[in-house]
Protein backbone atom coordinates (compact mmCIF):
# COMPACT_ATOMS: atom_id res chain seq x y z
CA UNK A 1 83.38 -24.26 -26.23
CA UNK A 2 82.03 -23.33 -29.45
CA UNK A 3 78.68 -22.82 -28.10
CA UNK A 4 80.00 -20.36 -24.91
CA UNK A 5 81.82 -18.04 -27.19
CA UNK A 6 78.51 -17.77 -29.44
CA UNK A 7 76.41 -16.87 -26.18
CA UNK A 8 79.52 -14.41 -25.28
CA UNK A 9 79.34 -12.68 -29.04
CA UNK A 10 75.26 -12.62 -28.42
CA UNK A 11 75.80 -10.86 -25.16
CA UNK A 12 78.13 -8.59 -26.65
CA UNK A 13 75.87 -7.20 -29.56
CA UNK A 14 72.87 -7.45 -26.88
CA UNK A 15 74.88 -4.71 -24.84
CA UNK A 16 76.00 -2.63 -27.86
CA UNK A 17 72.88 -2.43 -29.00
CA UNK A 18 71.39 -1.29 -25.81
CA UNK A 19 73.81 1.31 -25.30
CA UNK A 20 72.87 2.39 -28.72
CA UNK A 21 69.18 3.09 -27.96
CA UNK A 22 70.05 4.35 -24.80
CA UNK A 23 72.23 6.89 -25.97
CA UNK A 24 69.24 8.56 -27.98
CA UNK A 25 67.18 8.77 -25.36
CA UNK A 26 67.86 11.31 -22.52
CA UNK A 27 65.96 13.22 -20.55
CA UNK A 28 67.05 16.59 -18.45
CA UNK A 29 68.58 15.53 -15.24
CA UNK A 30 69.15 17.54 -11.73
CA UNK A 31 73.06 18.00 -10.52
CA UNK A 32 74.19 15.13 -8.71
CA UNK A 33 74.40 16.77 -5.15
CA UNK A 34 70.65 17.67 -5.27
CA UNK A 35 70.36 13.49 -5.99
CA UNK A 36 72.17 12.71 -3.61
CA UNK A 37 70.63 14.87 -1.03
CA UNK A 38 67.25 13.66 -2.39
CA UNK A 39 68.22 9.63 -2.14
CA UNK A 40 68.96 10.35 1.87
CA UNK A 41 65.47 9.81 2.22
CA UNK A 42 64.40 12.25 4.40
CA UNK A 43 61.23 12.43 6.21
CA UNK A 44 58.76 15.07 4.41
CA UNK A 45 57.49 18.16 5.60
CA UNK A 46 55.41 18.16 7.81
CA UNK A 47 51.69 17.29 6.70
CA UNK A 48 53.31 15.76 3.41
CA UNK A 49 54.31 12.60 1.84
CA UNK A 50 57.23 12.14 -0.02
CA UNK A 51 56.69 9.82 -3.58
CA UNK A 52 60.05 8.33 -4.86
CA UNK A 53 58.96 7.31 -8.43
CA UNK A 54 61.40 5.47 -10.56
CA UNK A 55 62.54 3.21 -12.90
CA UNK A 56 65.63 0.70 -12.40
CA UNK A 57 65.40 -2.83 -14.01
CA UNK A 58 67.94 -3.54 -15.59
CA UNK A 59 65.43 -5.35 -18.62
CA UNK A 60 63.74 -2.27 -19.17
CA UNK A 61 62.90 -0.73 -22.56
CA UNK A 62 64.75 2.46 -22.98
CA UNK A 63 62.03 4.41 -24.53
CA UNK A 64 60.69 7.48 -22.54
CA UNK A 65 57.87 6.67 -20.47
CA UNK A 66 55.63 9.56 -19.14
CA UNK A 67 54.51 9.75 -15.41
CA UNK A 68 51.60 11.42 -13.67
CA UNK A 69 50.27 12.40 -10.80
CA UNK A 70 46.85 13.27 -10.37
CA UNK A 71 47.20 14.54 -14.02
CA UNK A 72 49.93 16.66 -12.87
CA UNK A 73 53.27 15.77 -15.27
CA UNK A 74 55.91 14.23 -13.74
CA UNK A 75 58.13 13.99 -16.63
CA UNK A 76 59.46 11.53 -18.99
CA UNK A 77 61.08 8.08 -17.18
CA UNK A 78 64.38 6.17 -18.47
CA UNK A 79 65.94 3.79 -16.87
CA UNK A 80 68.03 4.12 -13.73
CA UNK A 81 66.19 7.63 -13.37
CA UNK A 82 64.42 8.73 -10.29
CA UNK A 83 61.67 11.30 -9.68
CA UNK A 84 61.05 13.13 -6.03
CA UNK A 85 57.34 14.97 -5.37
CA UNK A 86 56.00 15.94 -1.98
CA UNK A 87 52.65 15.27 -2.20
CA UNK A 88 49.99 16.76 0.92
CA UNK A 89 49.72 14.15 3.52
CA UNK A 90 46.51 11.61 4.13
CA UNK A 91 44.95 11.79 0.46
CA UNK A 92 44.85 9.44 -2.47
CA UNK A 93 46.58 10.13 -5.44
CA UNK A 94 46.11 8.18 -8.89
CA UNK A 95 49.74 7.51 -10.42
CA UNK A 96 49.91 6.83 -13.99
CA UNK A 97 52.44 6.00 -16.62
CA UNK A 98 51.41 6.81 -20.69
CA UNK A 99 53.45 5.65 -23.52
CA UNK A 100 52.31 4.63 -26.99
CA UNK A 101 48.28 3.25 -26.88
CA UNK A 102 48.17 2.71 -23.05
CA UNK A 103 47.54 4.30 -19.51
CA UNK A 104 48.19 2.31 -16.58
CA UNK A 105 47.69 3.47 -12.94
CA UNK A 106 47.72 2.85 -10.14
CA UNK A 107 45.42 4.79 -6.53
CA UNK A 108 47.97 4.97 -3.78
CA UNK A 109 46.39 6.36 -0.06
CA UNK A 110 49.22 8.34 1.59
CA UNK A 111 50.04 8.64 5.27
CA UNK A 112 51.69 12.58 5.93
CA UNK A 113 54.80 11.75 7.53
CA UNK A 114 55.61 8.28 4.61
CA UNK A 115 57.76 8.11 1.89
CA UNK A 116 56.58 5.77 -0.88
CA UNK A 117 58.23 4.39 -3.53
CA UNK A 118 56.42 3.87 -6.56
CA UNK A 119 58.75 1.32 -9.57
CA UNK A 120 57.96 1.76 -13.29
CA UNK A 121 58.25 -1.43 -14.45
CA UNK A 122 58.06 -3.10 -18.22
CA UNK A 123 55.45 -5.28 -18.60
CA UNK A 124 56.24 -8.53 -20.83
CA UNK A 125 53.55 -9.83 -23.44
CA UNK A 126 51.97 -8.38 -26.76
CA UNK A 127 52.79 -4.68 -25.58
CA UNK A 128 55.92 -5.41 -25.05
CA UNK A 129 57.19 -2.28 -24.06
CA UNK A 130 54.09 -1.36 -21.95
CA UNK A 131 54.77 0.33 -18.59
CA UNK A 132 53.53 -1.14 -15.05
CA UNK A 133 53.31 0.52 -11.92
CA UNK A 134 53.56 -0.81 -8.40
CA UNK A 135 54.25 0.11 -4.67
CA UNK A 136 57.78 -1.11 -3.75
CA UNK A 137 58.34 -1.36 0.40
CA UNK A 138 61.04 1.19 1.86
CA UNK A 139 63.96 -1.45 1.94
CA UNK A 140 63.58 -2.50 -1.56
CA UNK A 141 63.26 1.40 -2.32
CA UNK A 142 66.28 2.43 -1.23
CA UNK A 143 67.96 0.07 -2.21
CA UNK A 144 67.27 1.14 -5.90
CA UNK A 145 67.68 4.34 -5.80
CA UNK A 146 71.19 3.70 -4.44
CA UNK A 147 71.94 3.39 -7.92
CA UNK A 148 69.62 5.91 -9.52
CA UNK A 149 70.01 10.03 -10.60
CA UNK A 150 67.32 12.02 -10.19
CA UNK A 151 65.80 13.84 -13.37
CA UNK A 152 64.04 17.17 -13.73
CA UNK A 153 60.17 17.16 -13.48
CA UNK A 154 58.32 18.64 -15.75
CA UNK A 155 59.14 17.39 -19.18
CA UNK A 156 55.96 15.22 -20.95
CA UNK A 157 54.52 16.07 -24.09
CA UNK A 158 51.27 17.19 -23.05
């Protein structure tokens, strides 16, 4: 018994503290009807891809985490934040994510016509911290952005 309510205390400070961090961090965010609009999932124009781009796990570090495409800012990443870009159709694009000492990317080939959904992900080990990037199928990328908002783009510190 003992032992359960020192896990329960542990748990408690772990949230507090996260909500702490979390609360300094923030980055500009779009109204919720143009989210909601966006997380429909519609099929892109025509001759375009669509690239969902977010960041949900629930272990993630709450510092800002930049995102680019093709050099071209995205804007800063937070957890349970989403970004939407149309992107033309039929081209490779190299997706990366800075923060700190590190790039990491990732070469994606589009199809006009797709949607992809592209998670930010925190890598575990001696960065910890350190953002991943990886290509998420349609099912599992709706089903996190379900539970997303969608942020401006625009805002990296170039």
């Amino acid at each position: 018994h003992v032992r359960s309510r020192r896990q329960r205390q542990m748990c408690i400070r772990d949230r507090l503290i996260t909500c702490l961090f979390s609360a300094c961090a923030t980055v500009p965010m779009e109204s919720s009807s143009k989210s909601k609009m966006v997380k429909r999932v519609n099929k892109p124009a025509l001759g375009n891809a669509g690239l969902y781009i977010y960041r949900s796990a629930p272990l993630t570090t709450v510092l800002k985490k930049e995102v680019w495409v093709n050099g071209q800012c995205i804007g800063q990443m937070l957890p349970n934040v989403f970004f939407y870009k149309q992107v033309e159709g039929d081209k490779a694009y190299r997706i990366s994510s800075t923060e700190g000492f590190s790039e990491n990317e990732i070469m994606l080939e589009t199809k006009a016509g797709k949607n992809y959904f592209i998670q930010q992900y925190t890598k575990l080990g001696l960065d910890l911290g350190d953002a991943g990037l990886r290509v998420d199928d349609e099912d599992l990328g709706r089903l996190a952005l379900a539970e997303l908002e969608m942020a401006k783009r625009g805002q990296c510190n170039e």
